[in-house]
Each structure stands twice: as structure tokens, then as C-alpha cells.
N, C-alpha and C. Protein backbone atom coordinates (compact mmCIF):
# COMPACT_ATOMS: atom_id res chain seq x y z
N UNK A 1 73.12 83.92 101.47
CA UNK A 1 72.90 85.33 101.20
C UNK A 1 71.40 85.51 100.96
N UNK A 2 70.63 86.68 101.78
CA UNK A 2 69.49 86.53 101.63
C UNK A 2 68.77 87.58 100.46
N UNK A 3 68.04 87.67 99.89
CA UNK A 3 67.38 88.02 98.66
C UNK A 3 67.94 89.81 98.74
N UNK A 4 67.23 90.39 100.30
CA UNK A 4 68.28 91.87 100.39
C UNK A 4 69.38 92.69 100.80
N UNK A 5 70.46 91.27 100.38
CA UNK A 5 71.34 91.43 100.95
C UNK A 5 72.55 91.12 99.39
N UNK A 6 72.74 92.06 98.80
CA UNK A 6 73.57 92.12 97.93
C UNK A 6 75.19 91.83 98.23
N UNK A 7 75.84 91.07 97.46
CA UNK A 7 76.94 91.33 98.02
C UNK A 7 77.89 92.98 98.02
N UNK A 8 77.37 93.46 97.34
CA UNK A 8 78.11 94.93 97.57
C UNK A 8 77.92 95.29 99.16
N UNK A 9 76.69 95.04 99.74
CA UNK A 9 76.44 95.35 101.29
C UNK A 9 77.28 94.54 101.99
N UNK A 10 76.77 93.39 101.45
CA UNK A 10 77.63 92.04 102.42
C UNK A 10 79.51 92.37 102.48
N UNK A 11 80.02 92.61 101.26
CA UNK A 11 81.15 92.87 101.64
C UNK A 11 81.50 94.46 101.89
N UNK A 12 80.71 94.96 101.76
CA UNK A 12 80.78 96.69 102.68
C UNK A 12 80.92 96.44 103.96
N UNK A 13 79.91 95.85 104.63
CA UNK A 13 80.10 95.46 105.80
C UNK A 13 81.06 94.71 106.82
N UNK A 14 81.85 93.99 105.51
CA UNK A 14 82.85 93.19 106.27
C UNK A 14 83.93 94.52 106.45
N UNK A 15 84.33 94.69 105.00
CA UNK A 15 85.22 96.49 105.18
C UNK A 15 85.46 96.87 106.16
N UNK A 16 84.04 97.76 106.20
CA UNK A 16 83.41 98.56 107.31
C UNK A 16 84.18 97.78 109.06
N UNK A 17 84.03 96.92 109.08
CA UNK A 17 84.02 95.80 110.42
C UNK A 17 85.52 95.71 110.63
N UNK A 18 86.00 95.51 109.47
CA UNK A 18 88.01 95.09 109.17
C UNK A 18 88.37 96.57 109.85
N UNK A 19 87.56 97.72 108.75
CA UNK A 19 88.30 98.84 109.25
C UNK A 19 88.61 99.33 110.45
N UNK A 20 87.25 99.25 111.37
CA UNK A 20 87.12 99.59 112.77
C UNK A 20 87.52 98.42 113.44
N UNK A 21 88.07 96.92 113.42
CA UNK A 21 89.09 96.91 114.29
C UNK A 21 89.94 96.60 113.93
N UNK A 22 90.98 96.99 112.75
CA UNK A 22 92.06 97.43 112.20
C UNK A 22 92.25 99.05 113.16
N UNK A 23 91.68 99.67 113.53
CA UNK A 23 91.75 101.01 113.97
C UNK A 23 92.18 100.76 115.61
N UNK A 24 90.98 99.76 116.13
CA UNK A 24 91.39 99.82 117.52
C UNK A 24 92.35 99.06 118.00
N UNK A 25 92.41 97.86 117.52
CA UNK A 25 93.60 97.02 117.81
C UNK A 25 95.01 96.83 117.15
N UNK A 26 95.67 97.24 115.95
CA UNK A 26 96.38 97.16 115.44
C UNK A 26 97.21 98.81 115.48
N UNK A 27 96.36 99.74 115.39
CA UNK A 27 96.87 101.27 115.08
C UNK A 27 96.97 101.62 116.41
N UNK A 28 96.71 100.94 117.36
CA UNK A 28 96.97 101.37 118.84
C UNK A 28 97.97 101.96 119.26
N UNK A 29 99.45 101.19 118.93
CA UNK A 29 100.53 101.94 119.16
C UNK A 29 101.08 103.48 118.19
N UNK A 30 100.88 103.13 117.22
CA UNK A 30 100.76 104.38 116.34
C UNK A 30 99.82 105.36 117.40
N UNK A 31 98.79 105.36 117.87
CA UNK A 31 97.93 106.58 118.86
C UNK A 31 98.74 106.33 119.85
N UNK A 32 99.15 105.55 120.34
CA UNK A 32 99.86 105.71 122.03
C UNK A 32 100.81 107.09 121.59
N UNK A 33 101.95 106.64 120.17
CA UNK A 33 102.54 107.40 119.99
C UNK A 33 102.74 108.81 119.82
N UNK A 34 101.32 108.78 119.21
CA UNK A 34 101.02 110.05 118.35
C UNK A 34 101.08 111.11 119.45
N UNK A 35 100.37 110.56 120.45
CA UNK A 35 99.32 111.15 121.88
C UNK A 35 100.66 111.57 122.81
N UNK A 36 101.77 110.79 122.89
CA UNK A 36 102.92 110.88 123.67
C UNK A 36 103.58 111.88 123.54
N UNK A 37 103.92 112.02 122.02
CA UNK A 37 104.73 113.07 121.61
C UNK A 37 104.49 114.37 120.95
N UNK A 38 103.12 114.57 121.28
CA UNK A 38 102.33 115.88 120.73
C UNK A 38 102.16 116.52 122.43
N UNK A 39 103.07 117.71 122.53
CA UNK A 39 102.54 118.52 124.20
C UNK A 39 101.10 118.98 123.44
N UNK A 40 100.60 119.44 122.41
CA UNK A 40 99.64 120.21 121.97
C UNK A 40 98.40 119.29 122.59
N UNK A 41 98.18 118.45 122.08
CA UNK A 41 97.60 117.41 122.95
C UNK A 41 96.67 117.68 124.16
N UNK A 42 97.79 118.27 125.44
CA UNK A 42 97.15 118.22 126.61
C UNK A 42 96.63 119.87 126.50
N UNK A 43 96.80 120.76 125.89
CA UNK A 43 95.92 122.25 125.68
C UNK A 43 94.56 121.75 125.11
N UNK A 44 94.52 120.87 124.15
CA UNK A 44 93.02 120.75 124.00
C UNK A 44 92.37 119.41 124.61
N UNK A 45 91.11 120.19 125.00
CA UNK A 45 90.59 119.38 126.17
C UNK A 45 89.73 118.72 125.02
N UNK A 46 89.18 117.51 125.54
CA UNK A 46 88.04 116.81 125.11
C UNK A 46 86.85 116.99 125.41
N UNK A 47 86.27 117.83 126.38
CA UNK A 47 85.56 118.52 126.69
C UNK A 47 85.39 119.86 126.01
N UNK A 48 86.05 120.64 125.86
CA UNK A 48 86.16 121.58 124.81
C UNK A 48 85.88 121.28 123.30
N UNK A 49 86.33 120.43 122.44
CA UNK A 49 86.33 119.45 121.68
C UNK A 49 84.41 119.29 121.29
N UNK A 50 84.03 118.64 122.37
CA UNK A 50 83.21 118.29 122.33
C UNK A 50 81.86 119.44 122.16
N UNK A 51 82.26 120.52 123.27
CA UNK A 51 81.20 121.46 123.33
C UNK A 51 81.33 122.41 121.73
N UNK A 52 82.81 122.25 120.83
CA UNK A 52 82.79 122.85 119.81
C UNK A 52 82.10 121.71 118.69
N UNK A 53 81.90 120.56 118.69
CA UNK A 53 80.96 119.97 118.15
C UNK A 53 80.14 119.73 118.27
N UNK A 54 79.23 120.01 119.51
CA UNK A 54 77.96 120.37 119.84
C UNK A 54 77.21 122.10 118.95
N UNK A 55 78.64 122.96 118.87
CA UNK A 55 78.03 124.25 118.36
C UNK A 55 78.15 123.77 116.78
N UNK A 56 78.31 122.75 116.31
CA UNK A 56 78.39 122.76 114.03
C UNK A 56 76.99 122.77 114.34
N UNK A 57 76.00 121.69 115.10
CA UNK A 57 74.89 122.33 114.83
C UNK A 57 73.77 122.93 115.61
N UNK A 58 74.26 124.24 116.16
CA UNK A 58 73.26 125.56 116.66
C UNK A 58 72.60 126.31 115.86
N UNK A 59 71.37 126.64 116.43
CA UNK A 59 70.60 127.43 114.96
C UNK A 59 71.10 128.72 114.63
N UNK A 60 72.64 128.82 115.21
CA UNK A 60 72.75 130.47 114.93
C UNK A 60 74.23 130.29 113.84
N UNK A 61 73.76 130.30 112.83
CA UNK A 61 74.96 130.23 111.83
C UNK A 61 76.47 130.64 112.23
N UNK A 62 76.75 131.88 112.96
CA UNK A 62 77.88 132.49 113.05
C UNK A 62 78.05 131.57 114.43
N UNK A 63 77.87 130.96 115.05
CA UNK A 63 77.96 130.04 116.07
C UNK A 63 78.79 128.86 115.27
N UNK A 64 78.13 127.89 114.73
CA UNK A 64 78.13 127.09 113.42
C UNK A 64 79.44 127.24 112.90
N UNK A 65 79.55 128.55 112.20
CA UNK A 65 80.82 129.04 111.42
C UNK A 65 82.11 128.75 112.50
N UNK A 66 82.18 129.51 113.51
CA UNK A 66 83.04 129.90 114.23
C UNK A 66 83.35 128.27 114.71
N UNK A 67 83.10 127.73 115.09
CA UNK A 67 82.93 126.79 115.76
C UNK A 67 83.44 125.78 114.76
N UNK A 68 83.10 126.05 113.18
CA UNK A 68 83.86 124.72 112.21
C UNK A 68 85.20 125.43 112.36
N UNK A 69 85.18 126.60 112.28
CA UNK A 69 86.70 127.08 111.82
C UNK A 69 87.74 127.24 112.63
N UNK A 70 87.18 126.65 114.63
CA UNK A 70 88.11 126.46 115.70
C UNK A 70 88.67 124.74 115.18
N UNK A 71 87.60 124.22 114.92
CA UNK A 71 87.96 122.95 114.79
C UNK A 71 88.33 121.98 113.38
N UNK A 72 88.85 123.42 112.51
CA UNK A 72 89.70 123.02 111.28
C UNK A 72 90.74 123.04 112.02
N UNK A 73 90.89 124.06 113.07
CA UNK A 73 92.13 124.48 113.52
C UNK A 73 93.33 123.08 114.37
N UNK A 74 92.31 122.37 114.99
CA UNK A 74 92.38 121.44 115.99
C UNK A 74 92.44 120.11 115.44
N UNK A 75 91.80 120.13 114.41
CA UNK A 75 91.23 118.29 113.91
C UNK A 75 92.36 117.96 113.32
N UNK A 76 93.24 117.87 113.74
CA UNK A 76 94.76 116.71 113.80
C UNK A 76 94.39 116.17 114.94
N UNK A 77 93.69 116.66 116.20
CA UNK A 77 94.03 116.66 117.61
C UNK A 77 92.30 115.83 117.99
N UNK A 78 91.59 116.32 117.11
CA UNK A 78 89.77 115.88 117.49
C UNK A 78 89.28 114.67 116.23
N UNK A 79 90.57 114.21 115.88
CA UNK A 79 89.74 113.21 114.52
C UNK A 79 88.80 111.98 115.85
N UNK A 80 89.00 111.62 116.01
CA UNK A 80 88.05 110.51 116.78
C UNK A 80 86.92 111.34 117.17
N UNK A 81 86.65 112.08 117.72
CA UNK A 81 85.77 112.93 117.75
C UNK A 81 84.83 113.24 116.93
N UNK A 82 85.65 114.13 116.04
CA UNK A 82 84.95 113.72 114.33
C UNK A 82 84.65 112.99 113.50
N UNK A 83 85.21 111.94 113.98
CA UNK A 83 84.43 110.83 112.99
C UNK A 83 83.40 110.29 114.12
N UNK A 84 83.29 110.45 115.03
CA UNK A 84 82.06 109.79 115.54
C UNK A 84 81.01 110.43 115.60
N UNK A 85 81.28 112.56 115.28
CA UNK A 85 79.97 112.97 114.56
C UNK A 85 79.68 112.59 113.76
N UNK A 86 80.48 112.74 112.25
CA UNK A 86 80.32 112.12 111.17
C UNK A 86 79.43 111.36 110.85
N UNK A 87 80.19 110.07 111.96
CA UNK A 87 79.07 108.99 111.89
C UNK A 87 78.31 108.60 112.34
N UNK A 88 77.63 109.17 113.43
CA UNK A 88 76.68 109.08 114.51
C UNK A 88 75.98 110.39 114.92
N UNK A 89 76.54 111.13 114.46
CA UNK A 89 75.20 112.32 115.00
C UNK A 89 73.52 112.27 114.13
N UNK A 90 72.66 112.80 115.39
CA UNK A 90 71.67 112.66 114.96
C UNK A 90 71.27 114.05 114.12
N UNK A 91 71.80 114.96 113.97
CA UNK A 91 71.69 116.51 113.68
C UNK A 91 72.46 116.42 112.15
N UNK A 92 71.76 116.44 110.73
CA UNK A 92 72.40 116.64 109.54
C UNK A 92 73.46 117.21 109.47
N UNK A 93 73.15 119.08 110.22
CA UNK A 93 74.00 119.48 109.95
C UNK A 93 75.46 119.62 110.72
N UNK A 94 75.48 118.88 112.22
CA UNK A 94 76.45 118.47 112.69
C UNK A 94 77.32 117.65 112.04
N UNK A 95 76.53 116.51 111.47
CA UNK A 95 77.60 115.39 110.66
C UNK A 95 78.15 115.72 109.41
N UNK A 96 77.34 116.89 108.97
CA UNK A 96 78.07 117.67 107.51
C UNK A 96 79.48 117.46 107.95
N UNK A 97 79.27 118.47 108.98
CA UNK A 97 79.96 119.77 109.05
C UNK A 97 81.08 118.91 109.36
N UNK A 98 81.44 117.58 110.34
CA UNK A 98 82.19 117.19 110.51
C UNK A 98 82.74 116.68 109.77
N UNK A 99 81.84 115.78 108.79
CA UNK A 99 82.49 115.28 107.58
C UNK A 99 83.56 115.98 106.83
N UNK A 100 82.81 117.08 106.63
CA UNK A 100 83.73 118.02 105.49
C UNK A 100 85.17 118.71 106.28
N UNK A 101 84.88 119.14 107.67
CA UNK A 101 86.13 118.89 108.57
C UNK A 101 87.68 117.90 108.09
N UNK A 102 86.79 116.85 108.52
CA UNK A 102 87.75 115.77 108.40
C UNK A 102 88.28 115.28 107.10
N UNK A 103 87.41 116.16 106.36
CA UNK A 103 87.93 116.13 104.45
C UNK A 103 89.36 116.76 104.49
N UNK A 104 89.53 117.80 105.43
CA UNK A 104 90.09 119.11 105.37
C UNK A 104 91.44 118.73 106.13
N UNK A 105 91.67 117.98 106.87
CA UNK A 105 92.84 117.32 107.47
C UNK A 105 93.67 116.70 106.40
N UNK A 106 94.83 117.66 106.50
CA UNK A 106 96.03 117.30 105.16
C UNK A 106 96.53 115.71 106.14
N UNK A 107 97.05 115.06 104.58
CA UNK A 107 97.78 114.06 104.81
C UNK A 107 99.10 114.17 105.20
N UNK A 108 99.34 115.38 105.45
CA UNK A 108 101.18 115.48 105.88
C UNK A 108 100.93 115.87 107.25
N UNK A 109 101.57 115.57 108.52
CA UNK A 109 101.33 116.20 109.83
C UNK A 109 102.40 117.42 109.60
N UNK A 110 102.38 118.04 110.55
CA UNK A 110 103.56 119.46 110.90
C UNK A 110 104.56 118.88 111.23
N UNK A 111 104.76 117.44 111.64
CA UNK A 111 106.27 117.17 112.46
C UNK A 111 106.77 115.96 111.45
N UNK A 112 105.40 115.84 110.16
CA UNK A 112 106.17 114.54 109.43
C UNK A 112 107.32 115.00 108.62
N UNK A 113 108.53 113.93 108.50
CA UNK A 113 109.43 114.03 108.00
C UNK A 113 109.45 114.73 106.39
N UNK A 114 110.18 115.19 105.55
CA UNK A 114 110.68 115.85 104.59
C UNK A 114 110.20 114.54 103.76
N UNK A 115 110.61 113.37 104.17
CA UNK A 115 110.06 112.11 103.31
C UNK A 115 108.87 111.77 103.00
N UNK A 116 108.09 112.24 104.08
CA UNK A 116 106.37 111.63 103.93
C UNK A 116 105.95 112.53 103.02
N UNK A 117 106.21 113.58 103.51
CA UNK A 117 105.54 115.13 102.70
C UNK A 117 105.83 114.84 101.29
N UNK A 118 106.64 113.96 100.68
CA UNK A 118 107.42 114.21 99.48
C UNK A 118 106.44 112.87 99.07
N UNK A 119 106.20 112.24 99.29
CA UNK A 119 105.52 110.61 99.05
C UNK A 119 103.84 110.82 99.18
N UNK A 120 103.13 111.83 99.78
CA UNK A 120 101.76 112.14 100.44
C UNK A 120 101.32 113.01 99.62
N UNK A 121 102.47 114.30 98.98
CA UNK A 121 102.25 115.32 98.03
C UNK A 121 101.42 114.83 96.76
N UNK A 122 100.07 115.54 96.56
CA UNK A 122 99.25 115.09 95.55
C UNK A 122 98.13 113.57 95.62
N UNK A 123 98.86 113.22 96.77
CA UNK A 123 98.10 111.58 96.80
C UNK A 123 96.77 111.31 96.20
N UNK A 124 95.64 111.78 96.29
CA UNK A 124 94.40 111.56 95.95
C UNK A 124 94.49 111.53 94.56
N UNK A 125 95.23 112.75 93.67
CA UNK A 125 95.21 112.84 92.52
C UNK A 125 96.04 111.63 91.40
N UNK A 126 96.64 110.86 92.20
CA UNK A 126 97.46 109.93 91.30
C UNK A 126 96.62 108.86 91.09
N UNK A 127 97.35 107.71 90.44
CA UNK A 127 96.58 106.67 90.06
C UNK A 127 97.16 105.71 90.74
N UNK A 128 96.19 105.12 90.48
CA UNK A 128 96.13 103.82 92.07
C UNK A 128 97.73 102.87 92.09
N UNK A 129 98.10 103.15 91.05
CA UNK A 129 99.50 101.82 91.09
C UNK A 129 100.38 103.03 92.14
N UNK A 130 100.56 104.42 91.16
CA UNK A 130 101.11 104.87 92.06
C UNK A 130 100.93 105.62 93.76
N UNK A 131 99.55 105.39 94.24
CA UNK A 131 99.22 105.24 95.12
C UNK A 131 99.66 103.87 95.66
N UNK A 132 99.72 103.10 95.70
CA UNK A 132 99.98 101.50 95.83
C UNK A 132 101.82 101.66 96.26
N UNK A 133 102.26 102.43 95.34
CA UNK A 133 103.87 102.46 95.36
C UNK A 133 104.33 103.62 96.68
N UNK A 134 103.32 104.26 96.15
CA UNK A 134 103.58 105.74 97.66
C UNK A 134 103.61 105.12 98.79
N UNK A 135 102.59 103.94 99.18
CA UNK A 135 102.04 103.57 100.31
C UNK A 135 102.99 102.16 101.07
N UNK A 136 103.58 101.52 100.03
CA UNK A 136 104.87 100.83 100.29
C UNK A 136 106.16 101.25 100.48
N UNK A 137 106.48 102.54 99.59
CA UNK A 137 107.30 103.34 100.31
C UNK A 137 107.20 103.82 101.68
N UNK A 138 106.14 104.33 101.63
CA UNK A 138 106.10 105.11 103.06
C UNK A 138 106.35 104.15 104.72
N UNK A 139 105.35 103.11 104.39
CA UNK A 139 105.51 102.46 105.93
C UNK A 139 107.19 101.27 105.48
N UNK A 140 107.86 101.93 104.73
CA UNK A 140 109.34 101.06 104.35
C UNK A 140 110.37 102.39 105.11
N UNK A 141 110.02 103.50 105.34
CA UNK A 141 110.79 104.63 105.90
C UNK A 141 111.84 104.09 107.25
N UNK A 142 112.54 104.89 107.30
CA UNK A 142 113.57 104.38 108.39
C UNK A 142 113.13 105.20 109.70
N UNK A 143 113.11 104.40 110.70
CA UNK A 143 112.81 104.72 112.38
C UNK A 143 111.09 104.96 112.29
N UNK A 144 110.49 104.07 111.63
CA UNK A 144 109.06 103.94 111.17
C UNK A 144 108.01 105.21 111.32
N UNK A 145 109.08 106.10 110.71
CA UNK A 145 108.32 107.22 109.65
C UNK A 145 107.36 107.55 109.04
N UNK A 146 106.84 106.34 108.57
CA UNK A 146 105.37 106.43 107.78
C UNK A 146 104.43 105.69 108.36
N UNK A 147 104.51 105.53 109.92
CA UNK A 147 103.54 104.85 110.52
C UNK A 147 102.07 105.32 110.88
N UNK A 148 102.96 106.14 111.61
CA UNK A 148 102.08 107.63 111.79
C UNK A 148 100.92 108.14 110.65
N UNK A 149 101.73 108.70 109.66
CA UNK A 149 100.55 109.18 108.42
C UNK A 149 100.19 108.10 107.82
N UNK A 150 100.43 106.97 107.71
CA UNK A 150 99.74 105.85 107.05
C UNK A 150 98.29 105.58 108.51
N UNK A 151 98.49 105.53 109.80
CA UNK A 151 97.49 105.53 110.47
C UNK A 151 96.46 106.62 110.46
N UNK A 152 97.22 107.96 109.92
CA UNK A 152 96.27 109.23 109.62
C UNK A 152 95.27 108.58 108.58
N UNK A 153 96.15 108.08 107.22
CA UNK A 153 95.40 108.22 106.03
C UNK A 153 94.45 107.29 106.40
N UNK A 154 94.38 106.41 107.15
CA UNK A 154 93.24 104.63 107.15
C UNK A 154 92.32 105.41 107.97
N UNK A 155 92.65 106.54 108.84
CA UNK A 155 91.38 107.10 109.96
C UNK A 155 90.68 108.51 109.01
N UNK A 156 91.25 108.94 108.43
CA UNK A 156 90.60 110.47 107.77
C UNK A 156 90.43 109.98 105.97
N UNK A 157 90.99 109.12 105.59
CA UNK A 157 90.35 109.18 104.06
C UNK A 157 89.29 108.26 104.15
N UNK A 158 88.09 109.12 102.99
CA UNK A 158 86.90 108.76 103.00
C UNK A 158 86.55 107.79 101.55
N UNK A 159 87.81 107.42 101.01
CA UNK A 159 87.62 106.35 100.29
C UNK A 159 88.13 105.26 100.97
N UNK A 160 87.23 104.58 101.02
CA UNK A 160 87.29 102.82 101.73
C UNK A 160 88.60 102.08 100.68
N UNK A 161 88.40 101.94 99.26
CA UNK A 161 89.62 101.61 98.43
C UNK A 161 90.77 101.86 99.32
N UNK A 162 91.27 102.91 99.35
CA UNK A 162 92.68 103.74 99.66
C UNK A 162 92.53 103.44 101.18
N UNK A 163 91.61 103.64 102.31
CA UNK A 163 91.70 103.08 103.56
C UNK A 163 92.13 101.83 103.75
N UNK A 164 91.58 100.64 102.56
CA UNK A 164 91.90 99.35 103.05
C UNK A 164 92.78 98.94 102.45
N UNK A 165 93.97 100.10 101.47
CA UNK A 165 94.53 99.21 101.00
C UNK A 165 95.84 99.71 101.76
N UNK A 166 95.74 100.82 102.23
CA UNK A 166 96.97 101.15 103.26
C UNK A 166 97.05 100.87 104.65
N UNK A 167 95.33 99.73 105.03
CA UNK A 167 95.42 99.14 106.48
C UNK A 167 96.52 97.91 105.97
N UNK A 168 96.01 97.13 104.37
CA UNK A 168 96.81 96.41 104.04
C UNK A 168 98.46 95.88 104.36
N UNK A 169 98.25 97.20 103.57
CA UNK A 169 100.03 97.44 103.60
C UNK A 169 100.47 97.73 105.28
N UNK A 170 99.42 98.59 106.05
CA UNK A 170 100.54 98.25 107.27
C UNK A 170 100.69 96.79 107.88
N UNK A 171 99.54 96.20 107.30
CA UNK A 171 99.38 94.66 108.22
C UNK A 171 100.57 94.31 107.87
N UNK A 172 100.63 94.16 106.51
CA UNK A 172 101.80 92.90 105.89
C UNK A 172 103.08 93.31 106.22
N UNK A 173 103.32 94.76 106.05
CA UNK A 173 104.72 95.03 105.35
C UNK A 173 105.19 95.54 106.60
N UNK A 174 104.90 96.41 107.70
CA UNK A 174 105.24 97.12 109.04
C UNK A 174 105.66 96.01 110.03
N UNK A 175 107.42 96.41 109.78
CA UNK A 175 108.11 95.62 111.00
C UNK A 175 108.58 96.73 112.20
N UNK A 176 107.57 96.08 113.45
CA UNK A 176 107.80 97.42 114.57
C UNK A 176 109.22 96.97 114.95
């Protein structure tokens, strides 16, 4: 370990590294799925998508505005998108804007079961055991129910804790 290299970085970085390919290789089928069974899906283009995250940062505010508030509308449908403003745009106020977007993406989808919604309700606000217990319940659901929003929560929550501990739990505990 070299003199500026703390381990808080050193193991941020591993995180950081677990997370993104925990995302591409493991959550794969969870997106095949997601992508399959959403028609909404093929109405929004990625191209569209894109040119509305090109407008978070135009110098004309009501541009800006309009443009976060198409893509509160959408970002179930543009998270990859958004997180790669987030994390890669060169424009401040593009990557705000996405950030705080992707803050804004509830943990329950529209088509998740009566069960998730009931297990997801309040999540941030509890304490970690019972976060820990929510999150073993959930990917334990029958006809793998909580696959889905457990792949939401590891791609849209912006605490690394709670991301890695529900990539965790899908590693170990998720029998496809």
C-alpha cells in the first residue's frame, strides 16, 4: 500500500469494481427480464433518452426543468443512462441533475408484487438489521419476486453499504 493510498480508497475501489461487475455479469438476467416484459420499453427510445439528457444541461433553465421532469417520468426505463451521466458527464449541472433523478426512482416498480411493496415500504429509514432482514426476505419470494427490485436497489441506491449488501444477498441466497 503506497503512502497515498489509504485503505478507505483501496477498498472503495475494490466496492466500486465488485459493484460494476456484479451489475454486468450476474444481474444480466434480471435486465434480460426486466427489458422482456415491460412493452413500455420499446415507446422510449434511447435516442430520445439521450437527447433529454443532453437538455439537464442547456443554458436555458425551463429547457433544464422540462427535460428533468420528462425524465422523472421515464427513469425506471433510462437508469443506465443515468447513471452514466451521473457518473461521467463532463457538465456539473447535467450530473446533478441526474443524480438527484435517480434519487427519485422509488424502490417499488408498478408491476412489483403486493409483497415487495410491503418489505421496500420505508427501507432507507430502518435500521440496518432490519434492512438486512427485508433484503433476505425479499430475494426468498416465490417465482423470484424480489429479483427484480433487489437488482433495482444495487443499480439506483446511492449508499454503497445497502448496494453491497443486497449484491450480497443476491450472490449467496438467489436460487434461479
Amino acid at each position: 500500500m503506497t503512502a497515498l493510498q489509504t485503505p478507505v480508497t483501496r477498498y472503495g475501489k475494490r466496492l466500486g469494481l465488485f459493484s460494476a461487475l456484479l451489475s454486468c455479469f450476474v444481474l444480466l438476467p434480471a435486465t434480460a427480464l426486466a427489458i422482456s416484459s415491460s412493452t413500455e420499453d420499446d415507446s422510449i427510445s434511447q435516442q430520445n433518452v439521450a437527447k433529454l439528457i443532453a437538455q439537464l444541461g442547456d443554458t436555458k433553465y425551463a429547457i433544464r426543468e422540462s427535460a428533468t421532469q420528462q425524465l422523472r417520468l421515464i427513469a425506471d426505463h433510462a437508469i443506465d443512462q443515468l447513471l452514466d451521466a451521473a457518473n461521467q458527464s463532463n457538465d456539473l449541472e447535467t450530473a446533478l441533475r441526474a443524480q438527484w433523478i435517480l434519487e427519485t426512482v422509488s424502490l417499488i416498480g408498478p408491476d412489483d408484487p403486493p409483497e415487495v411493496a410491503e418489505l421496500l415500504k420505508n427501507f432507507s429509514s430502518r435500521s440496518l438489521s432490519q434492512q438486512i432482514s427485508a433484503l433476505s426476505r425479499l430475494i426468498r419470494l416465490e417465482e423470484n419476486a424480489g429479483v427484480k427490485p433487489l437488482a433495482r436497489l444495487i443499480r439506483t441506491n446511492r449508499s454503497a453499504s445497502t448496494s453491497y449488501l443486497a449484491a450480497l444477498i443476491l450472490l449467496q441466497e438467489w436460487r434461479p
